[in-house]
N, C-alpha and C. Protein backbone atom coordinates (compact mmCIF):
# COMPACT_ATOMS: atom_id res chain seq x y z
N UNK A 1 87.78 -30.47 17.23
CA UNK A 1 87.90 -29.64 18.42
C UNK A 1 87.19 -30.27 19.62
N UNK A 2 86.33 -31.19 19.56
CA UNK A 2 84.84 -31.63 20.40
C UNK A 2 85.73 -32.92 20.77
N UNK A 3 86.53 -33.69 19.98
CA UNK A 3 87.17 -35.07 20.84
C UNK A 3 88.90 -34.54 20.83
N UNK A 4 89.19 -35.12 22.60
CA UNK A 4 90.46 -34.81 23.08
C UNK A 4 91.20 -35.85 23.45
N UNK A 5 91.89 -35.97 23.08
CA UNK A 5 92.74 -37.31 23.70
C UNK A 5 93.08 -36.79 24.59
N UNK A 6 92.94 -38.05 26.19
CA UNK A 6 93.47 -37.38 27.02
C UNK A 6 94.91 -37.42 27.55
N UNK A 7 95.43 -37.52 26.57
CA UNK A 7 97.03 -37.56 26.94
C UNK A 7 97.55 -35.98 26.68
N UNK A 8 96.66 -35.78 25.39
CA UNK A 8 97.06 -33.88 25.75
C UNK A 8 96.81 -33.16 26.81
N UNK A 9 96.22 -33.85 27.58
CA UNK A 9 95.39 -32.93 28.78
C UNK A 9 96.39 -33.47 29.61
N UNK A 10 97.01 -34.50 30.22
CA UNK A 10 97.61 -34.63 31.17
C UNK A 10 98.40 -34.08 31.90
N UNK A 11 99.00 -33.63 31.08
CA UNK A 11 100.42 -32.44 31.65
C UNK A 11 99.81 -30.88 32.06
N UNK A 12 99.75 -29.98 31.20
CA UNK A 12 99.07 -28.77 31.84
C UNK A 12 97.63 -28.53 31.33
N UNK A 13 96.86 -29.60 30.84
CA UNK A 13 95.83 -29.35 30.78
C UNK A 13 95.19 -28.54 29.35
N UNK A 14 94.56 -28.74 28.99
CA UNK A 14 93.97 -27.80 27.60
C UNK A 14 93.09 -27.14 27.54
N UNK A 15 92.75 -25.90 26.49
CA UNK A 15 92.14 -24.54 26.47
C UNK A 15 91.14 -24.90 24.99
N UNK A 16 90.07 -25.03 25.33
CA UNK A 16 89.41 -24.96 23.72
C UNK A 16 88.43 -23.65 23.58
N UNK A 17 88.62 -22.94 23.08
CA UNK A 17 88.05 -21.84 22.39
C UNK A 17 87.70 -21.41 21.14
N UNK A 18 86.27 -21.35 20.82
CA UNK A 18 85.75 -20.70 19.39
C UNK A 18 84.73 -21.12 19.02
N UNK A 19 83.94 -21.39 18.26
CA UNK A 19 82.59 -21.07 17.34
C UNK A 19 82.57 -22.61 17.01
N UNK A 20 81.61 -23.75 17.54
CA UNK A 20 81.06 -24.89 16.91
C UNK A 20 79.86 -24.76 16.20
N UNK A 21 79.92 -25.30 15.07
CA UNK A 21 78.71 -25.05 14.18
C UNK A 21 77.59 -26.06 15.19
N UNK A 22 76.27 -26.09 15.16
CA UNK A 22 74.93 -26.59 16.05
C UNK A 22 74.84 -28.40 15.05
N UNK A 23 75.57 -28.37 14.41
CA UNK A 23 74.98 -29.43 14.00
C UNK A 23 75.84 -30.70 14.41
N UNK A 24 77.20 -30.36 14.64
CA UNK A 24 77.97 -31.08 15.26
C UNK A 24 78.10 -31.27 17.21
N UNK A 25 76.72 -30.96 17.30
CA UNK A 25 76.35 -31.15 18.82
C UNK A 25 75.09 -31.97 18.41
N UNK A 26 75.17 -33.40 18.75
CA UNK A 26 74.02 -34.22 18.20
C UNK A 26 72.65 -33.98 19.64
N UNK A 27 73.11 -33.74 20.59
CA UNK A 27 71.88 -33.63 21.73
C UNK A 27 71.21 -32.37 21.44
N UNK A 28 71.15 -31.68 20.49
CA UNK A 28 70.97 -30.25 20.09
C UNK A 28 69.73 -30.33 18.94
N UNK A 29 69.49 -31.94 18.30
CA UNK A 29 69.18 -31.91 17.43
C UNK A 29 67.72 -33.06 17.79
N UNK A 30 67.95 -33.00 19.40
CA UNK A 30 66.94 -34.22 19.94
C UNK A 30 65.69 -33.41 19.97
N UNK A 31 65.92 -31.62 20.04
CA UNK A 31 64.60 -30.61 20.56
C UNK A 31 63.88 -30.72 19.44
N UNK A 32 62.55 -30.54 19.91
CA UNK A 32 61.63 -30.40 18.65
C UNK A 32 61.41 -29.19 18.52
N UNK A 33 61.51 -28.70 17.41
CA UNK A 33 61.69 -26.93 16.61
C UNK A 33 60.59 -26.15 17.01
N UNK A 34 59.79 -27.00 17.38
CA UNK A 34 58.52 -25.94 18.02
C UNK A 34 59.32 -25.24 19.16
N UNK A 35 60.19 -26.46 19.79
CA UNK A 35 60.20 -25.53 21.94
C UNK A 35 61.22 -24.74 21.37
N UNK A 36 61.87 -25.09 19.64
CA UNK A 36 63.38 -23.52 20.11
C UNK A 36 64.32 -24.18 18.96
N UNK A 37 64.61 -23.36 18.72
CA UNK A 37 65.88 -23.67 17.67
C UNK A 37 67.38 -22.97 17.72
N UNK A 38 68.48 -23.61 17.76
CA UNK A 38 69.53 -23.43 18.13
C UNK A 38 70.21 -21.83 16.67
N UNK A 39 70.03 -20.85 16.87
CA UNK A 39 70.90 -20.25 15.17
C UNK A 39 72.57 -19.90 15.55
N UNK A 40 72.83 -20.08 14.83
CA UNK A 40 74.12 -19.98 14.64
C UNK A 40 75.52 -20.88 15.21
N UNK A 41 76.29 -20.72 15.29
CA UNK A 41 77.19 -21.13 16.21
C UNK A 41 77.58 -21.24 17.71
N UNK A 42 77.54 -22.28 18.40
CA UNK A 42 77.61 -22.22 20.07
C UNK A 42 79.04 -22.01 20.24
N UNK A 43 79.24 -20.59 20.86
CA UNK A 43 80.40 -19.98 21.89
C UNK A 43 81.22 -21.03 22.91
N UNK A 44 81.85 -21.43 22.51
CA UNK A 44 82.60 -22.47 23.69
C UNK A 44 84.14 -21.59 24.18
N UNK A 45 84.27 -21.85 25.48
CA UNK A 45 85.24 -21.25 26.25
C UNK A 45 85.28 -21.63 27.07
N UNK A 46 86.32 -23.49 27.01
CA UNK A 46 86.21 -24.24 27.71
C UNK A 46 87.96 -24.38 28.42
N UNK A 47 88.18 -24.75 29.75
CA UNK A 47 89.47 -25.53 29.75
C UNK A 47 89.55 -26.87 30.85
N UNK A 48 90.33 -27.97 30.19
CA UNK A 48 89.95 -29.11 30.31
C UNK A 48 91.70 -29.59 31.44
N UNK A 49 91.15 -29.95 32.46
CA UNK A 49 92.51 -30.09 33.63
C UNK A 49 92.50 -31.86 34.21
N UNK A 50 93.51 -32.36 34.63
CA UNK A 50 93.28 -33.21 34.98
C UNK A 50 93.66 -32.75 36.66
N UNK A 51 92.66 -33.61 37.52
CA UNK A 51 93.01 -33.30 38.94
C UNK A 51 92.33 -34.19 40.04
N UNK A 52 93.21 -34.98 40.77
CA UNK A 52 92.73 -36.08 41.44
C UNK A 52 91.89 -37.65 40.63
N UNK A 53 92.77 -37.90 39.59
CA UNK A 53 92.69 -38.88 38.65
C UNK A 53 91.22 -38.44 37.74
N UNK A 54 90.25 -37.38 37.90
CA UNK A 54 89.40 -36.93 36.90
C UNK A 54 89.83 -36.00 36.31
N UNK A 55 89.31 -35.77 34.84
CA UNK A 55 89.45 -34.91 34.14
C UNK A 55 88.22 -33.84 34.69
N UNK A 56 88.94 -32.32 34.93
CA UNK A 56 87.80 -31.13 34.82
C UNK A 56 87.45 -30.58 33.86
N UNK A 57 86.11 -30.24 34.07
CA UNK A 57 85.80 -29.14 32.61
C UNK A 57 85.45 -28.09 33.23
N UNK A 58 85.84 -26.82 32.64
CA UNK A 58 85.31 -25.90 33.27
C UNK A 58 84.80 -24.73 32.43
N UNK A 59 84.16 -23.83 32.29
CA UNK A 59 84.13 -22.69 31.26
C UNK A 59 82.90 -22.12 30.82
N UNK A 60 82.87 -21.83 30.23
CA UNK A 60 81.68 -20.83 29.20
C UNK A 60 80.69 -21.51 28.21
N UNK A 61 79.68 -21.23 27.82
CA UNK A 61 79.26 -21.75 26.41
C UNK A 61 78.32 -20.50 26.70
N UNK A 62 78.00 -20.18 25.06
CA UNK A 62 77.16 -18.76 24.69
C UNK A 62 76.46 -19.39 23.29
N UNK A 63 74.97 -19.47 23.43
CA UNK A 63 74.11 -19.80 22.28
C UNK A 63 73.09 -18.83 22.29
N UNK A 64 72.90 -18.49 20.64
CA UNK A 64 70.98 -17.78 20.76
C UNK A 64 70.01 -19.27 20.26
N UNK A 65 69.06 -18.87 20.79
CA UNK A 65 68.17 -19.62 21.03
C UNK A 65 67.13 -19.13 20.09
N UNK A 66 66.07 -19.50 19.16
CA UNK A 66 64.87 -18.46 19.07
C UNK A 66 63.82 -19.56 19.41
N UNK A 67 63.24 -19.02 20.46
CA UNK A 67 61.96 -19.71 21.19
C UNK A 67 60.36 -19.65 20.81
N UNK A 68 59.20 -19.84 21.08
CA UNK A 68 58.01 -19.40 20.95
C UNK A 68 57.95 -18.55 22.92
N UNK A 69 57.26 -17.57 23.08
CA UNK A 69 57.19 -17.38 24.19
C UNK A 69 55.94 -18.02 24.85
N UNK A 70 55.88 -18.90 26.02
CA UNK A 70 54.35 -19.45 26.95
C UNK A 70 53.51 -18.48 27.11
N UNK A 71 53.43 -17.02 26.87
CA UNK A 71 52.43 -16.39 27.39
C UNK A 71 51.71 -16.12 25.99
N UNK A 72 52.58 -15.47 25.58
CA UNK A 72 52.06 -15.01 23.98
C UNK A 72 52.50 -15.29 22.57
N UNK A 73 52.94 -16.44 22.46
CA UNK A 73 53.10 -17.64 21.48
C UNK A 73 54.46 -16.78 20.98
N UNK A 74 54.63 -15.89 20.80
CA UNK A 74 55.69 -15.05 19.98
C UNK A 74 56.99 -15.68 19.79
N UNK A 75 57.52 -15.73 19.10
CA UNK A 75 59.05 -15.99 18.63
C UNK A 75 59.98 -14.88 19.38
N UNK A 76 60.74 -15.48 20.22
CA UNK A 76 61.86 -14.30 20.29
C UNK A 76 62.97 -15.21 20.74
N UNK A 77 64.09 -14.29 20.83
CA UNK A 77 65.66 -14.84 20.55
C UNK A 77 65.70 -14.76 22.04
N UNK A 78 66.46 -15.80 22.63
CA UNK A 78 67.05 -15.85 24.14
C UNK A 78 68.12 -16.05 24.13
N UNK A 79 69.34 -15.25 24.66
CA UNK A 79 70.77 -15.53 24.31
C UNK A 79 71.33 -16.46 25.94
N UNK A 80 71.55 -17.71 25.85
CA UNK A 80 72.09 -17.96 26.63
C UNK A 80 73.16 -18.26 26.88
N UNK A 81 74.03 -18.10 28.39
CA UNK A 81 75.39 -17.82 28.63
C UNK A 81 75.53 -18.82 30.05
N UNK A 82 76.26 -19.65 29.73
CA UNK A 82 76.30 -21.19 30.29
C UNK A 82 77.53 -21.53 31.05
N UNK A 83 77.43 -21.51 32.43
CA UNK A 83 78.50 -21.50 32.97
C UNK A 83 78.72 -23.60 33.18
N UNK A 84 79.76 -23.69 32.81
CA UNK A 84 79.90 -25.43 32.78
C UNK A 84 81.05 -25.98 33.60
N UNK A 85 80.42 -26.79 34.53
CA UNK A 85 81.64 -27.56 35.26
C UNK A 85 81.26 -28.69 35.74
N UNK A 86 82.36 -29.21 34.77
CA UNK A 86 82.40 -31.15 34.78
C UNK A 86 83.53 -31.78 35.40
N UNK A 87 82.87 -33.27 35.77
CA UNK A 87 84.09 -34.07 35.98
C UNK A 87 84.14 -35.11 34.87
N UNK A 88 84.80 -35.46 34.51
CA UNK A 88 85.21 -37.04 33.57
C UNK A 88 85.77 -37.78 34.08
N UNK A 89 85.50 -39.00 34.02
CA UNK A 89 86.03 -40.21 34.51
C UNK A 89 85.94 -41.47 33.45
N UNK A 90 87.47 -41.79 33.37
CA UNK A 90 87.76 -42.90 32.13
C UNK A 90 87.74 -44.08 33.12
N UNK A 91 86.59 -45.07 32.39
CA UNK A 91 86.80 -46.17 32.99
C UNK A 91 87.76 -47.17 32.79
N UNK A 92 88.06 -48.06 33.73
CA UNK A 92 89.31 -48.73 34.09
C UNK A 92 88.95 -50.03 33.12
N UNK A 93 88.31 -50.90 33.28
CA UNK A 93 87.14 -52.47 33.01
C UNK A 93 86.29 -52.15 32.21
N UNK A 94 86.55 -52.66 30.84
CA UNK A 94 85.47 -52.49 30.10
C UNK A 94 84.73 -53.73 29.81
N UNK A 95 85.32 -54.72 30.57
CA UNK A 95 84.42 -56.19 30.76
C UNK A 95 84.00 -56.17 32.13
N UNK A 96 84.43 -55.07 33.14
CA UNK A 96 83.48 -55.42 34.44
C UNK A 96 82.07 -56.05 34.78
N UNK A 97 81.82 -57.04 35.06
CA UNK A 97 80.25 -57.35 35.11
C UNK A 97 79.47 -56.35 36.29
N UNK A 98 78.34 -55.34 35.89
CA UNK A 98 77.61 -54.89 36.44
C UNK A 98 76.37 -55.58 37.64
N UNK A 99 76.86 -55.10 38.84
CA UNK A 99 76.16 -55.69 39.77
C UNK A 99 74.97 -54.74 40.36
N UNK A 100 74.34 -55.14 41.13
CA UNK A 100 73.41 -54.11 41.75
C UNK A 100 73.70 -53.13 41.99
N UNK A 101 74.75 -53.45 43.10
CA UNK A 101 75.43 -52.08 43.98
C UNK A 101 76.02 -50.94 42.64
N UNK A 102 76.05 -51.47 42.18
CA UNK A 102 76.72 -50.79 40.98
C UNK A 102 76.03 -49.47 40.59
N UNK A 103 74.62 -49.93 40.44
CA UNK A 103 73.54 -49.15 39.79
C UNK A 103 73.33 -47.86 40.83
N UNK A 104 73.62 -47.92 42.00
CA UNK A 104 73.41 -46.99 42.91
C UNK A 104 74.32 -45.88 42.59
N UNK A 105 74.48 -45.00 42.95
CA UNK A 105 75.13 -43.61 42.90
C UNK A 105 75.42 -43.18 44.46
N UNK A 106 76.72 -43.00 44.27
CA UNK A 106 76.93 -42.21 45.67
C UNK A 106 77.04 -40.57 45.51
N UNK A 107 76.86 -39.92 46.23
CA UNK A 107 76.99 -38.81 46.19
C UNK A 107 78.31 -37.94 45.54
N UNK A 108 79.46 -38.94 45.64
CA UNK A 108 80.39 -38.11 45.19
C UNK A 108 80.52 -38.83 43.50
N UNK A 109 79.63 -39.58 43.30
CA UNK A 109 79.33 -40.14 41.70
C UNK A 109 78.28 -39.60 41.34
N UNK A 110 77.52 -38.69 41.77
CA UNK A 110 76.50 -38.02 40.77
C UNK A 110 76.86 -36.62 40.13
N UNK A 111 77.88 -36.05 40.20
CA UNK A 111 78.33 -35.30 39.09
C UNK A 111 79.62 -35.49 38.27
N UNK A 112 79.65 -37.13 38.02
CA UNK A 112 80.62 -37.59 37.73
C UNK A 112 80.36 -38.37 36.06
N UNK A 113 80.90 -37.73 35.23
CA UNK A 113 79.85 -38.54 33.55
C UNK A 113 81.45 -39.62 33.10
N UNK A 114 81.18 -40.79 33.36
CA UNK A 114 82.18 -41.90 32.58
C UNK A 114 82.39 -41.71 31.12
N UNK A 115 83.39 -42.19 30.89
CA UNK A 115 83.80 -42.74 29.26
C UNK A 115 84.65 -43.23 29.10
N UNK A 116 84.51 -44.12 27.97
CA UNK A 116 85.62 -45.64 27.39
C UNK A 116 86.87 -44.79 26.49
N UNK A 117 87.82 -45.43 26.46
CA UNK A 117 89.00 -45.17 25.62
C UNK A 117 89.72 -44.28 25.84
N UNK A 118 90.61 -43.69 24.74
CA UNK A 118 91.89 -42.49 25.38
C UNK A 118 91.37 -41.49 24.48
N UNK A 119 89.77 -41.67 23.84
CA UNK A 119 89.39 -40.11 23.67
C UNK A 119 88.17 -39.28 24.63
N UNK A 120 87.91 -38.48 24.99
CA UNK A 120 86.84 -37.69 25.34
C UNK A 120 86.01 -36.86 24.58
N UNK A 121 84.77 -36.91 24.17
CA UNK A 121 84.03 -36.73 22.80
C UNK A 121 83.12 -36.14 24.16
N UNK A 122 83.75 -34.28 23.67
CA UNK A 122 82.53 -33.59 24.30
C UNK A 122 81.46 -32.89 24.08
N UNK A 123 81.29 -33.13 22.84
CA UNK A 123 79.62 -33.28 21.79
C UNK A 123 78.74 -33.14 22.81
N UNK A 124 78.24 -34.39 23.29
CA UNK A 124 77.33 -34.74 23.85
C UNK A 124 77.22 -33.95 25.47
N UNK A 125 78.27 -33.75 26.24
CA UNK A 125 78.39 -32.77 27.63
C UNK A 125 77.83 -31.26 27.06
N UNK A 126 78.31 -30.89 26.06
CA UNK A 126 78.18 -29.85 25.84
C UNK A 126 76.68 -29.54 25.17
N UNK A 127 76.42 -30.37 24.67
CA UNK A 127 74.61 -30.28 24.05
C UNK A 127 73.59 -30.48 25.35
N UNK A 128 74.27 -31.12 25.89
CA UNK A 128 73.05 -31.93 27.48
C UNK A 128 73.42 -30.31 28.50
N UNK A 129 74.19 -29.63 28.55
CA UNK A 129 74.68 -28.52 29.15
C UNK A 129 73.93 -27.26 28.72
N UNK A 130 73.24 -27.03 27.27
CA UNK A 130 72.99 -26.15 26.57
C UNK A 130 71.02 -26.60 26.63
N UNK A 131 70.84 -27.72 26.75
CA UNK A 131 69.90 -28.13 26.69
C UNK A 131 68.90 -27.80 28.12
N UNK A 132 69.66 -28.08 29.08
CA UNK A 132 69.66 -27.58 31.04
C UNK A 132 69.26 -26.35 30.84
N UNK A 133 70.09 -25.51 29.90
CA UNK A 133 70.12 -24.26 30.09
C UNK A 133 68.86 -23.57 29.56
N UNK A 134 68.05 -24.47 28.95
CA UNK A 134 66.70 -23.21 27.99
C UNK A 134 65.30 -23.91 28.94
N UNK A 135 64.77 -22.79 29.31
CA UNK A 135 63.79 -22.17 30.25
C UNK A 135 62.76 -22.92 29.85
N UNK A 136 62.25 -23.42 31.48
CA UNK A 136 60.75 -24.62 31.12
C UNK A 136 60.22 -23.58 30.45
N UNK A 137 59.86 -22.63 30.76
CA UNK A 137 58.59 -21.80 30.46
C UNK A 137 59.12 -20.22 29.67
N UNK A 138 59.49 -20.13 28.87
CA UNK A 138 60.42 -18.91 28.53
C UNK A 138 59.12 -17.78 28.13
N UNK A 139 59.88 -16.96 28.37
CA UNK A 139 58.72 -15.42 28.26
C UNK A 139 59.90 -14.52 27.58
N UNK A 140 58.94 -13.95 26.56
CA UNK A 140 59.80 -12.93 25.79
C UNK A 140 59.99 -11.75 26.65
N UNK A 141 59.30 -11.39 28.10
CA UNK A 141 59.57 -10.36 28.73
C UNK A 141 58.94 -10.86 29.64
N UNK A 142 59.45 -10.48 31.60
CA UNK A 142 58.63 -10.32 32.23
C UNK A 142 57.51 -9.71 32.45
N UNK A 143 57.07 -8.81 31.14
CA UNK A 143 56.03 -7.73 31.72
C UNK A 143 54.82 -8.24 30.46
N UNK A 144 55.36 -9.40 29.98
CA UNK A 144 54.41 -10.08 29.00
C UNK A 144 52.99 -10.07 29.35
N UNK A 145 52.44 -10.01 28.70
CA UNK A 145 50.77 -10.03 28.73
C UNK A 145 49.89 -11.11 28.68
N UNK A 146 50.32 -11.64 27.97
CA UNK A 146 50.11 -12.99 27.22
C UNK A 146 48.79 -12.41 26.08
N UNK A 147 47.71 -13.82 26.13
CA UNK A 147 46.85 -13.52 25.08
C UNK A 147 45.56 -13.87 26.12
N UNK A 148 44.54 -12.89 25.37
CA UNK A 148 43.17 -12.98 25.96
C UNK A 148 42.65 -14.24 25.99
N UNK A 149 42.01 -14.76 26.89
CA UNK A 149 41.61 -15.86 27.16
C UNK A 149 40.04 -16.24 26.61
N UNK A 150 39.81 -14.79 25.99
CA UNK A 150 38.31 -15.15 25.35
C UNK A 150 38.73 -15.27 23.75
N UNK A 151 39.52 -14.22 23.53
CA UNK A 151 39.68 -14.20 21.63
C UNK A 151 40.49 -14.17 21.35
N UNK A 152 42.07 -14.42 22.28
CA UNK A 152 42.64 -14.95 21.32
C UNK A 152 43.60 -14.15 21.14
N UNK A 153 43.36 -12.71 21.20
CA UNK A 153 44.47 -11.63 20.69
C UNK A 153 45.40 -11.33 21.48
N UNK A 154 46.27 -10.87 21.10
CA UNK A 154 47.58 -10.28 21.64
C UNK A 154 47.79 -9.14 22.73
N UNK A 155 47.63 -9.27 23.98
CA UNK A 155 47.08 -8.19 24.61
C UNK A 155 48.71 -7.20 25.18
N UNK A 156 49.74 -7.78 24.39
CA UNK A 156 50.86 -7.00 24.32
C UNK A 156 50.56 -5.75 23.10
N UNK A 157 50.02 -6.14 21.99
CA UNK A 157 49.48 -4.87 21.27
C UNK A 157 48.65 -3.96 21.50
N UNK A 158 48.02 -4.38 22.82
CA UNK A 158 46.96 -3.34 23.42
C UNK A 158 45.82 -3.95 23.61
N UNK A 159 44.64 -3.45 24.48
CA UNK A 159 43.64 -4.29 24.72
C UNK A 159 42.88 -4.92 23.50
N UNK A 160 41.88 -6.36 23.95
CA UNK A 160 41.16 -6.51 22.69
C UNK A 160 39.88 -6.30 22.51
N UNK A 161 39.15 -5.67 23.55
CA UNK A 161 38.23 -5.19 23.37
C UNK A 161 37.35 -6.27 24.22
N UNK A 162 37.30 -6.90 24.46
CA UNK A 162 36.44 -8.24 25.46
C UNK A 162 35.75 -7.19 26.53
N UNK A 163 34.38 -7.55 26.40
CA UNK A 163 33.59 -7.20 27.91
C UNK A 163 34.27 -7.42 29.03
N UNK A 164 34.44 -6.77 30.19
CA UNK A 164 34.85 -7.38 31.47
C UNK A 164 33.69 -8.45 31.63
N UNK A 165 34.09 -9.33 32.51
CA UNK A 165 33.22 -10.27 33.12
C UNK A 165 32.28 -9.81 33.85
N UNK A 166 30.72 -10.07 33.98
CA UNK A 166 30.04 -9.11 34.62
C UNK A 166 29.44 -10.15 36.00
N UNK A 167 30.18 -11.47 36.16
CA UNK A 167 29.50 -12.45 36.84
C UNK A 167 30.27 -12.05 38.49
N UNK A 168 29.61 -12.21 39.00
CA UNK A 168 30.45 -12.18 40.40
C UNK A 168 31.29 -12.70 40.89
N UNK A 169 32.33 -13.09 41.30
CA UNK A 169 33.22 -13.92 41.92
C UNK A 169 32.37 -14.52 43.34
N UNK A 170 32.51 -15.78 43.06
CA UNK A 170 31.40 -16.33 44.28
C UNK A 170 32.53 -16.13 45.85
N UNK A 171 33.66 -16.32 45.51
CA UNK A 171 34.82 -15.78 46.92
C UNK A 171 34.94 -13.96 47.06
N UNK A 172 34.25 -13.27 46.53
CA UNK A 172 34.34 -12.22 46.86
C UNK A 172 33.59 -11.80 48.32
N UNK A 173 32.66 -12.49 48.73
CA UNK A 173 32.05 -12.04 50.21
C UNK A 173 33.19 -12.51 51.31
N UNK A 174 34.30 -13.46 50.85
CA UNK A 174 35.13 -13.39 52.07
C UNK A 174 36.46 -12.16 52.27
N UNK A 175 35.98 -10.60 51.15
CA UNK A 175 36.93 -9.65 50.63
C UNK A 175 36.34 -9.37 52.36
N UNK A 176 35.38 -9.31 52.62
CA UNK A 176 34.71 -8.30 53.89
C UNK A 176 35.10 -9.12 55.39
N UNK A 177 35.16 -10.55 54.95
CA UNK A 177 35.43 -11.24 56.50
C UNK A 177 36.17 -11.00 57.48
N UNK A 178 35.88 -10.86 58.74
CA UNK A 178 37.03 -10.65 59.92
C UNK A 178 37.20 -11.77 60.51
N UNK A 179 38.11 -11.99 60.72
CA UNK A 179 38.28 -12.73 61.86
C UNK A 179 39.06 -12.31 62.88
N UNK A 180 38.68 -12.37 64.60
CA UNK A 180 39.25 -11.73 65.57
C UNK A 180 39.69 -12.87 66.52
């Protein structure tokens, strides 16, 4: 389902829809299990057009995620829903010698991903797409608590009992300052 020849696509273009198992997305398998683990099957609801000599991608992807949360270490599930739009471009020269200018990117080549031959193997778009998608910093809730910074505990289960701080804040005399 993941490689297309693009000769099917040429004429009206193709529709891929349904359930890829996580293991046949190899960029999926680069995360280390601490930041998150992929369960189940990734939702694809893709359709693939050709238009102005690139191939488009356009569509859906839907994965759960189960994360640790940054505030309060917790495990929880993040369902993400992945809106995707690509260009493809089959290269012409596969002996072209690479020059400087080459290495540069123009603006209308930076959302542009190459590939060799008359297949398109979208494994890899689709893992690097899913990968974008999971949160530097994920929180099992905005109203997270996190954990006490003296002991440790869970201050989503309720307080932990820690003294308030009884030291002064040395910036508290500028609470009173005016300036006119």
């Amino acid at each position: 389902m993941l490689v297309v020849n693009i000769e099917q696509i040429r004429d009206r273009g193709i529709s891929l829809a349904g359930d890829v198992p996580v293991d046949q997305l190899p960029e999926l398998g680069k995360l280390d299990p601490r930041d998150g683990l992929f369960l189940g099957p990734v939702k694809v609801d893709l359709r693939l057009e050709v238009a102005g000599g690139m191939i488009l991608l356009r569509g859906h992807l839907g994965a759960a995620v189960e994360q640790p949360c940054s505030r309060c270490l917790n495990d929880f599930i993040l369902t993400l829903d992945v809106e995707v739009s690509l260009a493809f471009e089959q290269r012409n020269d596969e002996n072209m010698e690479v020059t400087e200018e080459d290495l540069e990117l123009s603006a209308e080549e930076l959302g542009v991903v190459r590939f060799d031959g008359d297949t398109l193997n979208l494994a890899d778009a689709i893992g690097e797409q899913l990968m974008l998608a999971l949160p530097y910093r994920p929180l099992c809730s905005e109203q997270c608590e996190g954990l006490c910074s003296r002991c440790g505990a869970d201050l989503n289960q309720g307080p932990c009992g820690c003294q308030p701080d009884d030291k002064e804040n040395p910036f508290a005399v500028l609470k009173n300052l005016r300036i006119d």
